[in-house]
N, C-alpha and C. Protein backbone atom coordinates (compact mmCIF):
# COMPACT_ATOMS: atom_id res chain seq x y z
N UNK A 1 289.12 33.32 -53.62
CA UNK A 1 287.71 33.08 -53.38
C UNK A 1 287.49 32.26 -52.10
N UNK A 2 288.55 31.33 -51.64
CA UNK A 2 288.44 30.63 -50.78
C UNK A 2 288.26 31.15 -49.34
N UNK A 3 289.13 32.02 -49.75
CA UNK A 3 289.87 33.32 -48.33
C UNK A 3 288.42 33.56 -47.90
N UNK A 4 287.88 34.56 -49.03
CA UNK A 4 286.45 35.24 -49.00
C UNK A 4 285.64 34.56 -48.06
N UNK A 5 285.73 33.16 -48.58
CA UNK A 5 283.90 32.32 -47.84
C UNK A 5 284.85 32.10 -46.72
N UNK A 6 286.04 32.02 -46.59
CA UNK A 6 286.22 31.23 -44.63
C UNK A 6 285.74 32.73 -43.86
N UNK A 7 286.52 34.10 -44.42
CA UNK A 7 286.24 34.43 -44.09
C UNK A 7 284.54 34.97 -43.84
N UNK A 8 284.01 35.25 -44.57
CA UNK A 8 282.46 35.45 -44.66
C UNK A 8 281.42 34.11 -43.67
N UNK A 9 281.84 33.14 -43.16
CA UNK A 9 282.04 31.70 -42.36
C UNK A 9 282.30 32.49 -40.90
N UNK A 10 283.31 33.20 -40.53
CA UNK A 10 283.62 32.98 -39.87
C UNK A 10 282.87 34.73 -38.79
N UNK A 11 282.96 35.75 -39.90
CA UNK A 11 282.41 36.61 -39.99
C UNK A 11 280.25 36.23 -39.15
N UNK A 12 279.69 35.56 -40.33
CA UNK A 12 278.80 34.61 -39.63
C UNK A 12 278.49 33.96 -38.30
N UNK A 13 279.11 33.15 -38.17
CA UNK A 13 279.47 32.76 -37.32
C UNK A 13 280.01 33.28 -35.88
N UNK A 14 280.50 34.42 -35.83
CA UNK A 14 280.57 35.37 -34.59
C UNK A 14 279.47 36.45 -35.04
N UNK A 15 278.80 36.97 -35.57
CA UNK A 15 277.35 37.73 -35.46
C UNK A 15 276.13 36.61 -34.70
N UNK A 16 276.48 35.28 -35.24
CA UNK A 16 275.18 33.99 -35.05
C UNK A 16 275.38 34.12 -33.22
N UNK A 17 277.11 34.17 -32.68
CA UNK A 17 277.53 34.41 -31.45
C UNK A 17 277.00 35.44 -30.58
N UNK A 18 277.62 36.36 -31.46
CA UNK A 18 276.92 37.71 -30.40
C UNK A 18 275.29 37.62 -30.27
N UNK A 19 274.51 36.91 -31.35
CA UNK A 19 272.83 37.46 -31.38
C UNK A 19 272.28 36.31 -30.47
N UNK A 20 272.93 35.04 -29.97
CA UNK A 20 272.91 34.30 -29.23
C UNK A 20 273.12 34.29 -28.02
N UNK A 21 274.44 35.18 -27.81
CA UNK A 21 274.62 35.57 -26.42
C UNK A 21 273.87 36.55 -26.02
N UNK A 22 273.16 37.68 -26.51
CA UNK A 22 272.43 38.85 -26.55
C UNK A 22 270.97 38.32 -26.21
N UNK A 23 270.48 37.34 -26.94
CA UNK A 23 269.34 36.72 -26.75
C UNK A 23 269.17 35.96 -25.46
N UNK A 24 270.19 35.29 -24.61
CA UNK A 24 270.40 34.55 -23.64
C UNK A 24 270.74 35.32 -22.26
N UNK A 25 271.42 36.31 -22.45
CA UNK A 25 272.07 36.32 -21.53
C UNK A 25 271.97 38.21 -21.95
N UNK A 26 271.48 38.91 -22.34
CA UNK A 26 271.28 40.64 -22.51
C UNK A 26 270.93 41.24 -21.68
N UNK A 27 270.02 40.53 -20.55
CA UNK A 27 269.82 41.19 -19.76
C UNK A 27 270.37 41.19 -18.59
N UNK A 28 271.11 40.42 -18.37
CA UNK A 28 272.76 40.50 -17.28
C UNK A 28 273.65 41.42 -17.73
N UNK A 29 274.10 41.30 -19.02
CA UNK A 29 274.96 42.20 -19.89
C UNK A 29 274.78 43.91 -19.86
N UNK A 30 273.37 43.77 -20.07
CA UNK A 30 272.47 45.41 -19.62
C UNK A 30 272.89 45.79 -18.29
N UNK A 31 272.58 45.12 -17.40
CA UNK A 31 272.57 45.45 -16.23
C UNK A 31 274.24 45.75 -15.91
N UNK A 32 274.89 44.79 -15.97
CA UNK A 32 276.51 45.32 -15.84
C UNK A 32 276.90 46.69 -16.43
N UNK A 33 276.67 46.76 -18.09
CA UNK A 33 276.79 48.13 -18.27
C UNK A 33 276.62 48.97 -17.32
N UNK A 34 274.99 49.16 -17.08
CA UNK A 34 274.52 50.47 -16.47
C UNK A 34 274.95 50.21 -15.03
N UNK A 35 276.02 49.67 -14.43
CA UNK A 35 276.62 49.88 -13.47
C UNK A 35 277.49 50.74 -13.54
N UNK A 36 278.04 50.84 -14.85
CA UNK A 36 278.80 51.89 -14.73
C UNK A 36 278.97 53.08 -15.98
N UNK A 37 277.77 52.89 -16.34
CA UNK A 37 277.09 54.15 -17.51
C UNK A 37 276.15 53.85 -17.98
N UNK A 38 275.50 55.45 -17.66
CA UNK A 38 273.93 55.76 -17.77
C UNK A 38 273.77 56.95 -18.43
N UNK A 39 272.77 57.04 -19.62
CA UNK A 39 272.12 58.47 -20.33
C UNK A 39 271.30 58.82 -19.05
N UNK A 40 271.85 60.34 -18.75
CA UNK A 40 270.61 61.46 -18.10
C UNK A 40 269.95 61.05 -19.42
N UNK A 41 269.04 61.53 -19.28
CA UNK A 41 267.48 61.80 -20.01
C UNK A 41 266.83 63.46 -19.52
N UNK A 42 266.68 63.19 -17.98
CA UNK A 42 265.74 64.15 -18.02
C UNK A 42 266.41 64.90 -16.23
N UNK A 43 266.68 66.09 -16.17
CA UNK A 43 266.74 66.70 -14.95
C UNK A 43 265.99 67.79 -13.90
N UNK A 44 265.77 67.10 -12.81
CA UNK A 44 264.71 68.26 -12.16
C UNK A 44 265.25 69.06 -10.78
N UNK A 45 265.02 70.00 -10.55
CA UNK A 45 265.18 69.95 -8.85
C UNK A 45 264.33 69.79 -7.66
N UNK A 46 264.58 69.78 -6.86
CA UNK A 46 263.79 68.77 -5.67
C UNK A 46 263.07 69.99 -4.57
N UNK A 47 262.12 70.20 -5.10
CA UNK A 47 261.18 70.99 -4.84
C UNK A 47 259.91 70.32 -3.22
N UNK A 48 260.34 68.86 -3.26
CA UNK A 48 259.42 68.33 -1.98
C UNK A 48 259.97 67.05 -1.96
N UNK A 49 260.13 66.52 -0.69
CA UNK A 49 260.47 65.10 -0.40
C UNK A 49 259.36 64.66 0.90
N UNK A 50 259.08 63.65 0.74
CA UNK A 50 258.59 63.09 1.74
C UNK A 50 258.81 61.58 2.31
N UNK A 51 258.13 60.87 3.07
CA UNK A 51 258.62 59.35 3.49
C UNK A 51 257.61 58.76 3.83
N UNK A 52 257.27 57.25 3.40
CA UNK A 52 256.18 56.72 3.77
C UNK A 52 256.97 55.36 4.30
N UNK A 53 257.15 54.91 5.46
CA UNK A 53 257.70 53.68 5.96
C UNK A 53 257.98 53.68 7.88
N UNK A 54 258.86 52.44 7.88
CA UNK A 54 258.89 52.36 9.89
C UNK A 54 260.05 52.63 9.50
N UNK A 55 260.57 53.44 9.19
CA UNK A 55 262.19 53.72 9.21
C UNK A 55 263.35 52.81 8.03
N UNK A 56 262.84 51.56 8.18
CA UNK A 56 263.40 50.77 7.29
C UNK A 56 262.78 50.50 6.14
N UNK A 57 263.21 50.44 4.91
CA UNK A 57 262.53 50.24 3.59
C UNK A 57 261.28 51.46 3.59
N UNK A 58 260.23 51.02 2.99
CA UNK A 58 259.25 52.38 2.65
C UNK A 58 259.37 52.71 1.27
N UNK A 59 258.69 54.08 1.25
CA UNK A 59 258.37 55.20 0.13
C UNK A 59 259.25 56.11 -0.06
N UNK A 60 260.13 56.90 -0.53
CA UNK A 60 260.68 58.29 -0.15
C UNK A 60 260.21 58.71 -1.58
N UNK A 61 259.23 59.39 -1.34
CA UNK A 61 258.60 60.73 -2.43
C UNK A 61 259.64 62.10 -2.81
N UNK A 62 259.86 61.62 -3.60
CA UNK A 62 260.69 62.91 -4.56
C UNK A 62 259.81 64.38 -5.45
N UNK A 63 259.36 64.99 -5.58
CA UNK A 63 258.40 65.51 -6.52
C UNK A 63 257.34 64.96 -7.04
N UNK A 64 256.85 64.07 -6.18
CA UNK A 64 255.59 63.11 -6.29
C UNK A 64 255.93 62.54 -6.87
N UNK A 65 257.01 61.89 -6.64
CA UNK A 65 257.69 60.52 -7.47
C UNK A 65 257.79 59.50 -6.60
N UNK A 66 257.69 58.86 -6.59
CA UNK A 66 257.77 57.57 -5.58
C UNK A 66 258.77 56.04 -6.07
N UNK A 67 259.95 56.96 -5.02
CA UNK A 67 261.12 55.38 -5.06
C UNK A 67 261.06 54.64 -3.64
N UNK A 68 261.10 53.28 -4.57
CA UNK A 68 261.72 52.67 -3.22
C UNK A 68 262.70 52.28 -2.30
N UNK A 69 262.61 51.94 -1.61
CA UNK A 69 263.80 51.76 -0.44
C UNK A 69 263.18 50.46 0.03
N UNK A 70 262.74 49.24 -0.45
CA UNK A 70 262.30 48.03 -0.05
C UNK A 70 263.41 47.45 -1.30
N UNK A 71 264.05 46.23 -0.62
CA UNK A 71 264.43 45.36 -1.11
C UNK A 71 266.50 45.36 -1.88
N UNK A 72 266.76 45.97 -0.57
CA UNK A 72 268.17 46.88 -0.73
C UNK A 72 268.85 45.68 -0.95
N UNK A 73 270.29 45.94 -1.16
CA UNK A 73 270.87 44.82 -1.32
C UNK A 73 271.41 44.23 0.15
N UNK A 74 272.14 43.06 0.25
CA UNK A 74 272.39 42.85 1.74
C UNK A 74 273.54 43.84 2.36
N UNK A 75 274.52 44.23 1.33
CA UNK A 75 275.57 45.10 1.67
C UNK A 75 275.35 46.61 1.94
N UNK A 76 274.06 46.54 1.57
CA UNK A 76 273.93 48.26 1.75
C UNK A 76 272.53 48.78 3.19
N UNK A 77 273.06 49.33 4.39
CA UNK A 77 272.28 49.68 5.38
C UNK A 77 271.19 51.29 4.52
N UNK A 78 270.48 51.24 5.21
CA UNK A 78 269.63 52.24 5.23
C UNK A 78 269.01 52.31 6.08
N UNK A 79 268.46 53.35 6.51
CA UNK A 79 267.05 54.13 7.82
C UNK A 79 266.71 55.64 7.79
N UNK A 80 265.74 55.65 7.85
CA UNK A 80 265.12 56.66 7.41
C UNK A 80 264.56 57.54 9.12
N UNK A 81 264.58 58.70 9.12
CA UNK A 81 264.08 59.06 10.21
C UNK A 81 264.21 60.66 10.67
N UNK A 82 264.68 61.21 11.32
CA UNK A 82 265.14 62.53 12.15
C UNK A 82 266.30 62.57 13.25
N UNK A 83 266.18 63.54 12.79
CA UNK A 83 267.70 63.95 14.32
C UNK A 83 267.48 64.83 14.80
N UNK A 84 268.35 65.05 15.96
CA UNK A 84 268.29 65.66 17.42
C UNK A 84 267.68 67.02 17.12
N UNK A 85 267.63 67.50 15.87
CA UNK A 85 267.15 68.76 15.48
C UNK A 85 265.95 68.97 15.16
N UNK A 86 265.47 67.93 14.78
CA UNK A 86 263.63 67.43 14.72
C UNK A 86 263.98 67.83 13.10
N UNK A 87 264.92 67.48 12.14
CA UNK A 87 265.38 67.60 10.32
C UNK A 87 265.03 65.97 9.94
N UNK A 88 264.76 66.32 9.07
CA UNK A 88 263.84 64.45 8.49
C UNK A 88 265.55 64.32 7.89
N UNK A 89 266.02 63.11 7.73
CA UNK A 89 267.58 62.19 7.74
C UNK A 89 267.06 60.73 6.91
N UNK A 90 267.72 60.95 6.13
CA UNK A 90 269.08 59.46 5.88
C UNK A 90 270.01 59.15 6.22
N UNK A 91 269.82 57.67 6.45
CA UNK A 91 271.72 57.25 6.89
C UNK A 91 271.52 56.00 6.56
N UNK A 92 273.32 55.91 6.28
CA UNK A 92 273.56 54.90 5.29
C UNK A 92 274.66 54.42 5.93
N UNK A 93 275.87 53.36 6.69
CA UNK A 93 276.92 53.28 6.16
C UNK A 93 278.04 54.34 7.70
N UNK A 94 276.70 54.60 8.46
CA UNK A 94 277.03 55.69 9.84
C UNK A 94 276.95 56.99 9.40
N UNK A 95 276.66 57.38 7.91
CA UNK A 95 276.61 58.23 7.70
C UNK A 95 275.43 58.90 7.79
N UNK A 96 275.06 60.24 8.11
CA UNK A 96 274.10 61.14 8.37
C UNK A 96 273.29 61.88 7.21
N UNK A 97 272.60 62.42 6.13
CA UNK A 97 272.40 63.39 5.35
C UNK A 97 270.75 64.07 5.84
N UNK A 98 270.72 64.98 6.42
CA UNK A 98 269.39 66.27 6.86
C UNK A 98 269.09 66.56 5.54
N UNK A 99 267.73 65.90 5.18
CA UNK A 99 267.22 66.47 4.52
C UNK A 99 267.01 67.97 4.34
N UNK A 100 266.31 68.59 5.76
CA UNK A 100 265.58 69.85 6.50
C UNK A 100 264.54 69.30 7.33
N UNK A 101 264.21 70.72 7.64
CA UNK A 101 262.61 70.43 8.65
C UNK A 101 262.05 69.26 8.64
N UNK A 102 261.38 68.46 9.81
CA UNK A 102 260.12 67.55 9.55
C UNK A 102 258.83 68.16 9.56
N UNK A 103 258.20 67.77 8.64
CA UNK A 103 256.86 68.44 8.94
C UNK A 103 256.09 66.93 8.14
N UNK A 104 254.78 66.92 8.63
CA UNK A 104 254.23 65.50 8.43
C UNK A 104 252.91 66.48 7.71
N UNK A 105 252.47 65.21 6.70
CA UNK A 105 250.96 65.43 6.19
C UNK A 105 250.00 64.23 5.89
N UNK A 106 248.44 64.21 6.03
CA UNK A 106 247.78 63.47 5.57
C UNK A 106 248.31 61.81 4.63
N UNK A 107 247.89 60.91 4.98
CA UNK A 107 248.26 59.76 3.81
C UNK A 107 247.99 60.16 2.52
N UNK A 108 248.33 59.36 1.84
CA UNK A 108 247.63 59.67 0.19
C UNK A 108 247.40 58.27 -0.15
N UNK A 109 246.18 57.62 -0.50
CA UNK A 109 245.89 56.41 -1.24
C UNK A 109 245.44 56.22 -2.41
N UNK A 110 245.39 54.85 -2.88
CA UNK A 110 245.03 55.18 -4.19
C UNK A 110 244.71 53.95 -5.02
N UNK A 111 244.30 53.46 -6.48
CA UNK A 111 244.31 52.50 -6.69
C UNK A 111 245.22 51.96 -7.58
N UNK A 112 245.12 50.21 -7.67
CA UNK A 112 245.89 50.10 -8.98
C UNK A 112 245.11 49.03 -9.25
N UNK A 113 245.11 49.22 -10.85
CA UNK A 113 245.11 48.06 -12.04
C UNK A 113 246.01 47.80 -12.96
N UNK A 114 245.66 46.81 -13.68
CA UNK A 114 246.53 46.16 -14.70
C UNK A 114 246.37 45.74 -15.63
N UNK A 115 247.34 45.64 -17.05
CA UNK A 115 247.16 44.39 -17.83
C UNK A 115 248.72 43.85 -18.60
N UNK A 116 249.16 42.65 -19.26
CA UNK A 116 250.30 41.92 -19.50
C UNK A 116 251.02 43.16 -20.47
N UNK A 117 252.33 43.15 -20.31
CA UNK A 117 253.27 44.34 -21.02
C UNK A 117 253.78 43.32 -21.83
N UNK A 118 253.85 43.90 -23.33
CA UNK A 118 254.69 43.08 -24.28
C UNK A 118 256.49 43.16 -24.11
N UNK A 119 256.87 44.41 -23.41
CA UNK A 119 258.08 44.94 -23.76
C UNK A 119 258.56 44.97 -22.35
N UNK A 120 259.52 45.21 -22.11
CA UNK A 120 260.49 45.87 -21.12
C UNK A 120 262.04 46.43 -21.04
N UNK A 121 262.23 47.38 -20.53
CA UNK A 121 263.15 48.16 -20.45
C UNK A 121 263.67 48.60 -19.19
N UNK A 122 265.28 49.43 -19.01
CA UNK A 122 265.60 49.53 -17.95
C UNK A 122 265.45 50.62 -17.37
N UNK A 123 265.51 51.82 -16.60
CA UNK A 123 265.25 53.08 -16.27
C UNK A 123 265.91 53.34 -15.19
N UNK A 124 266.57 54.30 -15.18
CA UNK A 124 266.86 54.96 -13.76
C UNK A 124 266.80 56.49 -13.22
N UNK A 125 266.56 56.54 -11.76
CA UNK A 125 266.01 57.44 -10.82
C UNK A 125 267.51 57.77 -9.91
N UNK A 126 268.07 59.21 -10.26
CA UNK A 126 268.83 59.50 -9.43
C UNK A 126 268.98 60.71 -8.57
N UNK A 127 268.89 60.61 -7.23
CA UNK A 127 269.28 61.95 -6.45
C UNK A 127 270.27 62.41 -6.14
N UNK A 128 270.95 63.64 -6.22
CA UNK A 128 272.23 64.19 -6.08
C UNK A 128 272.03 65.98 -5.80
N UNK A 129 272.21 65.60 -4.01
CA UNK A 129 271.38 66.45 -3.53
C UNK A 129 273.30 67.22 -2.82
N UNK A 130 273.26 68.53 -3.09
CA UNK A 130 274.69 69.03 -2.51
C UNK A 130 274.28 70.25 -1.71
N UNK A 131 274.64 70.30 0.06
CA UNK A 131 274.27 70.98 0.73
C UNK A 131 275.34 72.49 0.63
N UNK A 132 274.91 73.43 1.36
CA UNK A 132 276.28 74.58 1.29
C UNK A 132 277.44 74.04 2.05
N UNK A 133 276.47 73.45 3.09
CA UNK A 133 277.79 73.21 4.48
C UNK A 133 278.73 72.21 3.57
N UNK A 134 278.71 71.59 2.81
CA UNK A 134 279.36 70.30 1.97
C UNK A 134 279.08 69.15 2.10
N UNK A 135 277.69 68.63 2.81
CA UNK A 135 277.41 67.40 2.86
C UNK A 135 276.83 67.29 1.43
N UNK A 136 276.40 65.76 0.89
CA UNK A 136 276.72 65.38 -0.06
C UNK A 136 275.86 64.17 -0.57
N UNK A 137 274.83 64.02 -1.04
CA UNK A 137 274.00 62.47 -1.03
C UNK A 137 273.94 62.21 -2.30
N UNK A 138 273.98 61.32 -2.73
CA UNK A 138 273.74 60.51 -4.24
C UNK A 138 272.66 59.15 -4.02
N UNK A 139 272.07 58.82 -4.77
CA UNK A 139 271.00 57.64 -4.67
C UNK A 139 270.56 57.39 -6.07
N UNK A 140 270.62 55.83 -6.76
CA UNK A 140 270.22 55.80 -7.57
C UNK A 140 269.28 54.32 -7.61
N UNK A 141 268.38 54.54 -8.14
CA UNK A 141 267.10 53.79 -8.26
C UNK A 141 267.07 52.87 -9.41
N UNK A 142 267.12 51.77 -9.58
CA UNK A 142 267.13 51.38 -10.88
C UNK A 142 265.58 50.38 -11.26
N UNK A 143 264.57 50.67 -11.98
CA UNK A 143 263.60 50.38 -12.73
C UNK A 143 263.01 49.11 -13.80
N UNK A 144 262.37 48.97 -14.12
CA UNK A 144 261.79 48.46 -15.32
C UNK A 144 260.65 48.87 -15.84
N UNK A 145 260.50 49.15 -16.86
CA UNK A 145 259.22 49.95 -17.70
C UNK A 145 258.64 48.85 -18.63
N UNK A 146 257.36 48.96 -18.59
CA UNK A 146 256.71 48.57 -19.26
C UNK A 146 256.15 49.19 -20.30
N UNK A 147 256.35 48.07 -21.33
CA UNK A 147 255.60 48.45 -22.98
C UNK A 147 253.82 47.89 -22.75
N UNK A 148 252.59 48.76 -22.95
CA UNK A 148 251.47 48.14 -22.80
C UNK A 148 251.36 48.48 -24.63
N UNK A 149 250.66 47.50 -25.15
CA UNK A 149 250.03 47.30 -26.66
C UNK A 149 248.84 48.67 -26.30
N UNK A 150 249.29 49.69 -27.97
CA UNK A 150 248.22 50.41 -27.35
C UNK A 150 248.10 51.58 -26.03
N UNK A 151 248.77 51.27 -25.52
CA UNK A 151 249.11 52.46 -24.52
C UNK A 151 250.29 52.92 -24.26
N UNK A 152 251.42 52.25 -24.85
CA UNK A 152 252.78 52.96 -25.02
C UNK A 152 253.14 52.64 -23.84
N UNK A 153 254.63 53.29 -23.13
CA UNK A 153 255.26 52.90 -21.96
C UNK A 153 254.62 53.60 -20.86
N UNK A 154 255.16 52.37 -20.02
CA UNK A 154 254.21 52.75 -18.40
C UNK A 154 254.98 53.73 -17.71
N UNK A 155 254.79 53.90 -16.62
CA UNK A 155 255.46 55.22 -16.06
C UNK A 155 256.78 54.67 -15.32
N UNK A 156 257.26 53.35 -15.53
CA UNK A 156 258.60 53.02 -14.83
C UNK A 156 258.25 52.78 -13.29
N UNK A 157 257.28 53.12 -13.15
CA UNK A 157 257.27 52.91 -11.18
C UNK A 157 256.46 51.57 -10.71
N UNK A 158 256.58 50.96 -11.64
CA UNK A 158 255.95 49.27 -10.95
C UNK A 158 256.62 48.65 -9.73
N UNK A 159 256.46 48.70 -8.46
CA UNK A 159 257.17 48.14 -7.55
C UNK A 159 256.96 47.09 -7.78
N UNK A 160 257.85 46.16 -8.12
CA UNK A 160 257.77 44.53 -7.61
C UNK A 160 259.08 43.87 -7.48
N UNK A 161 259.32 42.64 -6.59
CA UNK A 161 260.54 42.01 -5.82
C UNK A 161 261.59 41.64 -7.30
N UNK A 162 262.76 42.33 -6.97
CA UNK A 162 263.81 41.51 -7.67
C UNK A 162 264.64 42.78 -8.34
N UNK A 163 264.11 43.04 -9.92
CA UNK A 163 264.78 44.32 -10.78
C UNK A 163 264.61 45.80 -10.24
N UNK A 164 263.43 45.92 -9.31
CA UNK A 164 263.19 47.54 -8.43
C UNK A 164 263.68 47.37 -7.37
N UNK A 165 264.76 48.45 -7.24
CA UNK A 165 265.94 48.46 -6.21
C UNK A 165 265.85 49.24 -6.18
N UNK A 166 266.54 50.46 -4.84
CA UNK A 166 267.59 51.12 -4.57
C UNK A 166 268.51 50.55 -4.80
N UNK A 167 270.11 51.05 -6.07
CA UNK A 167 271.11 50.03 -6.16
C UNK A 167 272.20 50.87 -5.29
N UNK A 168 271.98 52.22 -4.77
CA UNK A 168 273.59 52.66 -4.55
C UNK A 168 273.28 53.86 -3.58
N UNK A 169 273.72 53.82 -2.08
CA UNK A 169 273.42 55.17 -1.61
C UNK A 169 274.74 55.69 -1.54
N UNK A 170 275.32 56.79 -1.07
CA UNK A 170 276.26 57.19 -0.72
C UNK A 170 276.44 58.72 0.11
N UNK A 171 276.77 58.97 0.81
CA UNK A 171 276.64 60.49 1.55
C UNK A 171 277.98 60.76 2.17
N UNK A 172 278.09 61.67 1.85
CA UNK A 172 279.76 62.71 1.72
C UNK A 172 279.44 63.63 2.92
N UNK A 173 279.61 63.90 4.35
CA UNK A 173 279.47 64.70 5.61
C UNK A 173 280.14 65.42 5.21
């Protein structure tokens, strides 16, 4: 019987651990995971891209999706722009990836409001774009979603400084 309660003590006692460390410290823990595993959810193909920025940081519109490229990490270059071919480009790292053609259109504006989210969660946005010639781009976006009371989750695209990143470019010539 004795065995039982040290053990059942001790049993306790590392659950009281884990729900402590989970409570303190889960959302560092989260984040490490999904450095290096992530559920797809949902897959599309890339039917329109566009760019809203001076080359550095900005908009890059995916299927009227809008990621950012503000607030990279210090180790990772980016610029956004065209080449000698007049093809809208990324580069990362000296590396090159042609989107295609440039062709420019109208701004798009718009508004926003708000109100306090009870919840939050993590989300991610990834491109993995493979040319014939064999060039090669990957990009992944990492998020936070909001729970609104009553209106269920927000659409994941809240830009604001810190958890909305670009976390990872990479391009294969």
């Amino acid at each position: 019987m004795r065995r039982i309660l040290i053990l059942l003590v001790i049993v306790a006692a590392c659950a009281a651990s884990l729900g402590a460390l989970w409570i303190f410290r889960g959302r560092e823990i989260s984040s490490f995971v999904d450095r290096y595993w992530t559920v797809e959810s949902q897959s599309a193909p890339i039917h329109s891209i566009a760019y809203e920025g001076n080359g550095t940081g900005g908009i890059l519109i995916v299927n009227k999706l809008s990621l950012s490229l503000n607030d990279l990490p210090k180790s990772m270059s980016l610029s956004v722009g065209s080449t000698k071919d007049n093809q809208f480009a990324l580069a990362s790292s000296g590396k090159v990836f042609a989107f295609g053609l440039l062709t420019s259109t109208a701004e798009n504006t718009g508004d926003m409001t708000g109100q306090s989210p009870s919840w939050k969660r993590h989300i991610y946005y990834e491109i993995r774009w493979k040319k014939a010639s064999g060039a090669d781009l990957q990009m992944l976006w990492h998020y936070e979603q909001f729970f609104y009371p009553g209106n269920g989750w927000g659409s994941g695209f809240m830009t604001h400084k810190g958890p909305t990143r670009l976390t990872r470019v990479k391009i294969n010539e």
